[in-house]
PDB file of N, CA and C in Angstrom:
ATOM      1  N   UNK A   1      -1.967  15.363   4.563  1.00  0.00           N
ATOM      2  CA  UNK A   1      -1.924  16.779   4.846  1.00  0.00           C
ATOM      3  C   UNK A   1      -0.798  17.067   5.827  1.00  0.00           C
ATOM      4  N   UNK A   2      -0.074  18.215   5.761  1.00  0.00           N
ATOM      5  CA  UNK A   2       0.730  19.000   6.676  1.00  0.00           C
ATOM      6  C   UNK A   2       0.489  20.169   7.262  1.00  0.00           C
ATOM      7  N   UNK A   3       0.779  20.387   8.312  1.00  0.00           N
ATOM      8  CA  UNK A   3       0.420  21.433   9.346  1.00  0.00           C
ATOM      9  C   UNK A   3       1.868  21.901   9.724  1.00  0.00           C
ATOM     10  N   UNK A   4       1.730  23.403   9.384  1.00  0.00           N
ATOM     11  CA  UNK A   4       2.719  24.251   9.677  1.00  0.00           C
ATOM     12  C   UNK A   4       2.351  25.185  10.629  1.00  0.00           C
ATOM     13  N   UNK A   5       3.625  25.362  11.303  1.00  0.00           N
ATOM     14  CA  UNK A   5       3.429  26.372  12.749  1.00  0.00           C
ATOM     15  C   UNK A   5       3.897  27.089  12.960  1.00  0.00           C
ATOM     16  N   UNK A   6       3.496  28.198  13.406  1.00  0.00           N
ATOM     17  CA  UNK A   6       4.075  29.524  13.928  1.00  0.00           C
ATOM     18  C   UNK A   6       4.001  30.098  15.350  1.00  0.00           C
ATOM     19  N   UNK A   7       4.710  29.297  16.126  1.00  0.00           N
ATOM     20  CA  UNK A   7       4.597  29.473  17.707  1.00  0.00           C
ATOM     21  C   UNK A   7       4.501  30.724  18.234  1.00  0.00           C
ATOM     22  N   UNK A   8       5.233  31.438  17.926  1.00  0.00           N
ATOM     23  CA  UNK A   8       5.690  32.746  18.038  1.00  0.00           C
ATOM     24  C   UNK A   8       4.219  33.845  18.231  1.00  0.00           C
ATOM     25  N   UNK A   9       3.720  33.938  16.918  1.00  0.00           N
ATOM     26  CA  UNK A   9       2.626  34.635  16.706  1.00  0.00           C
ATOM     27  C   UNK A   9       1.478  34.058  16.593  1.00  0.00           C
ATOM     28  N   UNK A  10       1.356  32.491  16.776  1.00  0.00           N
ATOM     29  CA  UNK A  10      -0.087  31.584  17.153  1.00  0.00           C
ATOM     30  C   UNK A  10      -0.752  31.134  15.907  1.00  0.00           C
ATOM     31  N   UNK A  11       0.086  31.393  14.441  1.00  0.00           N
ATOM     32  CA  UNK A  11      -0.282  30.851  13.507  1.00  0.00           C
ATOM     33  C   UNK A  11      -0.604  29.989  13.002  1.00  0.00           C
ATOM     34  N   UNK A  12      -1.436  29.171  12.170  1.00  0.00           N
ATOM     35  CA  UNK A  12      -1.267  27.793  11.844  1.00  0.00           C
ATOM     36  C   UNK A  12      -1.668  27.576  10.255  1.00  0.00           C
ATOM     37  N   UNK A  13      -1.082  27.044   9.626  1.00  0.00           N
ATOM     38  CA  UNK A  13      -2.114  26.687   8.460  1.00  0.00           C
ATOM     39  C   UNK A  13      -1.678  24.694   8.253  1.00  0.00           C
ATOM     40  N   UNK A  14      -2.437  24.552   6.955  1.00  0.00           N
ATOM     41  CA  UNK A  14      -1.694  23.176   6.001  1.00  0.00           C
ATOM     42  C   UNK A  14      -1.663  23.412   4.585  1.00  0.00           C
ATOM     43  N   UNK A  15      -1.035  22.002   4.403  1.00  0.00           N
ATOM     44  CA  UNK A  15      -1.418  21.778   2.881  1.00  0.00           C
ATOM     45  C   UNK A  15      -1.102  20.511   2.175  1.00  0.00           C
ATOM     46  N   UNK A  16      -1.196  20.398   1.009  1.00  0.00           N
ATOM     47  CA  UNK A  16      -0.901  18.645   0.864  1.00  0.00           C
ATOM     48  C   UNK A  16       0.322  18.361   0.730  1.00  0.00           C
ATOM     49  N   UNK A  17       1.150  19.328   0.847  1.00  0.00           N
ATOM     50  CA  UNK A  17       2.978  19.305   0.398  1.00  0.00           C
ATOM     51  C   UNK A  17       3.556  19.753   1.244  1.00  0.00           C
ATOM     52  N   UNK A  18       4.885  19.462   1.989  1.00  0.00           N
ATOM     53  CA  UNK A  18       5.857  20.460   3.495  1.00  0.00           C
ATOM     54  C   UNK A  18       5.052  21.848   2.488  1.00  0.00           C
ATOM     55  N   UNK A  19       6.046  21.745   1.056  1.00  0.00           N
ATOM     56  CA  UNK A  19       5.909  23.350   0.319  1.00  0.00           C
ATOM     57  C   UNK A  19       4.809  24.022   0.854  1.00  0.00           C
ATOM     58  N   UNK A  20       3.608  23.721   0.309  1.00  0.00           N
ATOM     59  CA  UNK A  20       2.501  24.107   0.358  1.00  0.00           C
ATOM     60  C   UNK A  20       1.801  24.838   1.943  1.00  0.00           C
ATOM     61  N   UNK A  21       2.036  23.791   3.073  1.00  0.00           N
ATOM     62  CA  UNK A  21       1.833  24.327   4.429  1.00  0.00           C
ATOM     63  C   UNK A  21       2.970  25.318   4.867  1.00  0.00           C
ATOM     64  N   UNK A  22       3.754  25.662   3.943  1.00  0.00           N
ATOM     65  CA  UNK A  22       4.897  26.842   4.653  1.00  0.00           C
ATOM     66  C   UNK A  22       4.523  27.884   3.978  1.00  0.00           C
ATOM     67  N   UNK A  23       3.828  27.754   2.648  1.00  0.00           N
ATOM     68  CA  UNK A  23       2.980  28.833   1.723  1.00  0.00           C
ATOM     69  C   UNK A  23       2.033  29.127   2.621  1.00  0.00           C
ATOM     70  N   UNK A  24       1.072  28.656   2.902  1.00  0.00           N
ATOM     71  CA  UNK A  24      -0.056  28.905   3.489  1.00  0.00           C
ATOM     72  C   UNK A  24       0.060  29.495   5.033  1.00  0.00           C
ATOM     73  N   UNK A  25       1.476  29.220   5.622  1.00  0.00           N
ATOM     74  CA  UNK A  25       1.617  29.636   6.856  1.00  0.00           C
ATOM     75  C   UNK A  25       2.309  30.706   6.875  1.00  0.00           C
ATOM     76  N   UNK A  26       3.360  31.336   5.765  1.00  0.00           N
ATOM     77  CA  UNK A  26       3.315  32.836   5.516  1.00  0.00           C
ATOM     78  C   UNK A  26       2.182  33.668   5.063  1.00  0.00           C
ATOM     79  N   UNK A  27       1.682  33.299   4.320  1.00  0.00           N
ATOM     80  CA  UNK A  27       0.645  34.089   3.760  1.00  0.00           C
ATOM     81  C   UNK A  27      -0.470  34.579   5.338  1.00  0.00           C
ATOM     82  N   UNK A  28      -0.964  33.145   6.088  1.00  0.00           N
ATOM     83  CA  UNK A  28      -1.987  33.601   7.440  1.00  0.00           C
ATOM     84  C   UNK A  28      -0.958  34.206   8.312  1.00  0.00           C
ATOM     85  N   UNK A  29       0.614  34.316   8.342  1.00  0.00           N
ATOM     86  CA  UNK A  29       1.574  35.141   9.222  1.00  0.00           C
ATOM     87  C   UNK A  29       1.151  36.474   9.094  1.00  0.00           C
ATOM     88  N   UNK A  30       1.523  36.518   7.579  1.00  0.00           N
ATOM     89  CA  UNK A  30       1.510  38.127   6.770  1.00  0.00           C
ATOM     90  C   UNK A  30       0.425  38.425   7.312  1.00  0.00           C
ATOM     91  N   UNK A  31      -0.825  37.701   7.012  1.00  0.00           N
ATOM     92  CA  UNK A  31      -2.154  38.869   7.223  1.00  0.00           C
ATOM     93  C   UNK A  31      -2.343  39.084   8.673  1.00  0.00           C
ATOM     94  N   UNK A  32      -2.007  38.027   9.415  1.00  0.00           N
ATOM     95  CA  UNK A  32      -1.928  38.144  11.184  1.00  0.00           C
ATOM     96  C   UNK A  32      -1.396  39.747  12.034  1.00  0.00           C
ATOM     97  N   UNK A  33      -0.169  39.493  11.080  1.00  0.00           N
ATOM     98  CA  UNK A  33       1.092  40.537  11.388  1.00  0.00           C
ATOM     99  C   UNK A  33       0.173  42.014  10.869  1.00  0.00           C
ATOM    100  N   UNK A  34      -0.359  42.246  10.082  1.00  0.00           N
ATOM    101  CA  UNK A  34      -0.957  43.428   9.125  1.00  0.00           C
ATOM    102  C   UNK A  34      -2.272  44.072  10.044  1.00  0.00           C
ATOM    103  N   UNK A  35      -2.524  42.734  11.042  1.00  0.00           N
ATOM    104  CA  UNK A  35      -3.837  43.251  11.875  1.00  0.00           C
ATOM    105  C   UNK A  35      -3.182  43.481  13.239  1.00  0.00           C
ATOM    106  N   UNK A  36      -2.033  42.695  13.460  1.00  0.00           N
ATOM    107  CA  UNK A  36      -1.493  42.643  14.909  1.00  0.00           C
ATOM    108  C   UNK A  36      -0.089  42.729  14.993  1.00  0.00           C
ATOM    109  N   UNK A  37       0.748  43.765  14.704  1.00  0.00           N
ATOM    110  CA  UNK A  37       2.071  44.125  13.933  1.00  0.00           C
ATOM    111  C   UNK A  37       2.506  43.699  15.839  1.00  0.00           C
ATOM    112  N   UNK A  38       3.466  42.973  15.940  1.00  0.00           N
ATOM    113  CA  UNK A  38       4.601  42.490  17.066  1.00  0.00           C
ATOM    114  C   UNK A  38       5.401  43.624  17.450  1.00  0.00           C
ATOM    115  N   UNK A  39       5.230  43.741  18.536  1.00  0.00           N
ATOM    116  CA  UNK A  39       6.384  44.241  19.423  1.00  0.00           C
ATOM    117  C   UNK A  39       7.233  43.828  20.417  1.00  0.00           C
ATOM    118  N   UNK A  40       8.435  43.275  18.995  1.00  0.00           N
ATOM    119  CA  UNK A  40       9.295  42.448  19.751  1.00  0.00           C
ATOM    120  C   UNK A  40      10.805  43.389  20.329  1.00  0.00           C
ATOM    121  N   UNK A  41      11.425  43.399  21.246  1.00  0.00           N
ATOM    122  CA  UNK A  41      12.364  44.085  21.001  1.00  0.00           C
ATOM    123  C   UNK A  41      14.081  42.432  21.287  1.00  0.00           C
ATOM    124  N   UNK A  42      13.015  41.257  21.198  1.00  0.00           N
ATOM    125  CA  UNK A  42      14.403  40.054  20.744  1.00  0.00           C
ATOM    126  C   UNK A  42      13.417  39.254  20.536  1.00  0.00           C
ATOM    127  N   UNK A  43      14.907  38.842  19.177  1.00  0.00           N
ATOM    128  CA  UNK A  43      14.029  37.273  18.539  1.00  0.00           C
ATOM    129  C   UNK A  43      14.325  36.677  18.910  1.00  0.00           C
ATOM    130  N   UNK A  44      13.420  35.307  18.473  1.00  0.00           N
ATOM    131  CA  UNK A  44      14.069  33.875  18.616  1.00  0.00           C
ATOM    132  C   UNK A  44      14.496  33.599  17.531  1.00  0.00           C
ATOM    133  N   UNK A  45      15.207  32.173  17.935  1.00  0.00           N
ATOM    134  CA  UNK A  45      15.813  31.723  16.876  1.00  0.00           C
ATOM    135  C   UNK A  45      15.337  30.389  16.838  1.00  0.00           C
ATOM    136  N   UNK A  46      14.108  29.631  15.598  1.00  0.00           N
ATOM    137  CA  UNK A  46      14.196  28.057  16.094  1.00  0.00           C
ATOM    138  C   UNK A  46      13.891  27.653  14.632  1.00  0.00           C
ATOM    139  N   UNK A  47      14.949  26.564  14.367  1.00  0.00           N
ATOM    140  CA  UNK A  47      15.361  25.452  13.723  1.00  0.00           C
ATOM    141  C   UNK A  47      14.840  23.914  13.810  1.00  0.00           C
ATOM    142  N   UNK A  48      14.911  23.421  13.041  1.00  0.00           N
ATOM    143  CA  UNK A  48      14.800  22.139  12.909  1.00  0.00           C
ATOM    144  C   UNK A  48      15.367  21.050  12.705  1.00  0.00           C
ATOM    145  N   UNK A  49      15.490  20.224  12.929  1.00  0.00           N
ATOM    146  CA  UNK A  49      16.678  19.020  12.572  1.00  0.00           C
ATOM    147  C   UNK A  49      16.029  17.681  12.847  1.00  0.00           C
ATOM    148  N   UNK A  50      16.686  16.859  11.901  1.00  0.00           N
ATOM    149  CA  UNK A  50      16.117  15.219  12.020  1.00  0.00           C
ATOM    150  C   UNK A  50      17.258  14.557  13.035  1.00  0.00           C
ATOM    151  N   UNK A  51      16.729  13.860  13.418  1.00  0.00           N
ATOM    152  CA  UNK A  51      17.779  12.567  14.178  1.00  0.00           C
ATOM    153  C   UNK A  51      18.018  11.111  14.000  1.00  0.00           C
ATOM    154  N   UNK A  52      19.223  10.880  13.810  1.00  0.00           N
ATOM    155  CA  UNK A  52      18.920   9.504  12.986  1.00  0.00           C
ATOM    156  C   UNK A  52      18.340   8.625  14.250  1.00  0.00           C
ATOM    157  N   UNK A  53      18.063   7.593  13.784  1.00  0.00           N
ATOM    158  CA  UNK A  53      17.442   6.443  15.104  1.00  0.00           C
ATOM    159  C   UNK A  53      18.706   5.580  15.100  1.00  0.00           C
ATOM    160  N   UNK A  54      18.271   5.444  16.349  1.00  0.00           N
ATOM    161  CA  UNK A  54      20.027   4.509  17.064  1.00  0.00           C
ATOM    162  C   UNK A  54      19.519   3.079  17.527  1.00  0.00           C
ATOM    163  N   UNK A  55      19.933   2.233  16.657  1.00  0.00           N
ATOM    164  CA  UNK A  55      19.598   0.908  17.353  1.00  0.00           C
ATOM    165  C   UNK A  55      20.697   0.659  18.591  1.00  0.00           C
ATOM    166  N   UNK A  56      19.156   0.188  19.772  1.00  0.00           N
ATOM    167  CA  UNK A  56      20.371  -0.423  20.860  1.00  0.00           C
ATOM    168  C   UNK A  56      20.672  -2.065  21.078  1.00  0.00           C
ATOM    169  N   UNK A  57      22.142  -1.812  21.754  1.00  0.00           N
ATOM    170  CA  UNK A  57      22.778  -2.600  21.409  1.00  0.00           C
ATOM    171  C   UNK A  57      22.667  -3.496  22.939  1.00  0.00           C
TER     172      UNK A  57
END
């Protein structure tokens, strides 16, 4: 299973696929947002990235 997150607005869902927990974590965003619409006046911005592993020498 995977667990997707939504820091921002306190979201969370999963699913058995990355796909699937980013489905499931818009969909509980959307309905979050529909009961508790944000008042943001700046976004964030956050990304992700892998890092390779560094053997030491």
């Amino acid at each position: 299973m995977y667990v997707a997150e939504c820091p921002e607005v306190g979201t969370a869902s999963q699913g058995k696929t990355i796909e699937e927990a980013v489905k499931n974590l818009k969909e509980a965003t959307e309905l979050y947002l529909e009961e508790f619409p944000l008042k943001i006046t700046d976004r964030s911005f956050i990304t992700t990235f892998e890092v390779t592993e560094v053997a030491e020498t």
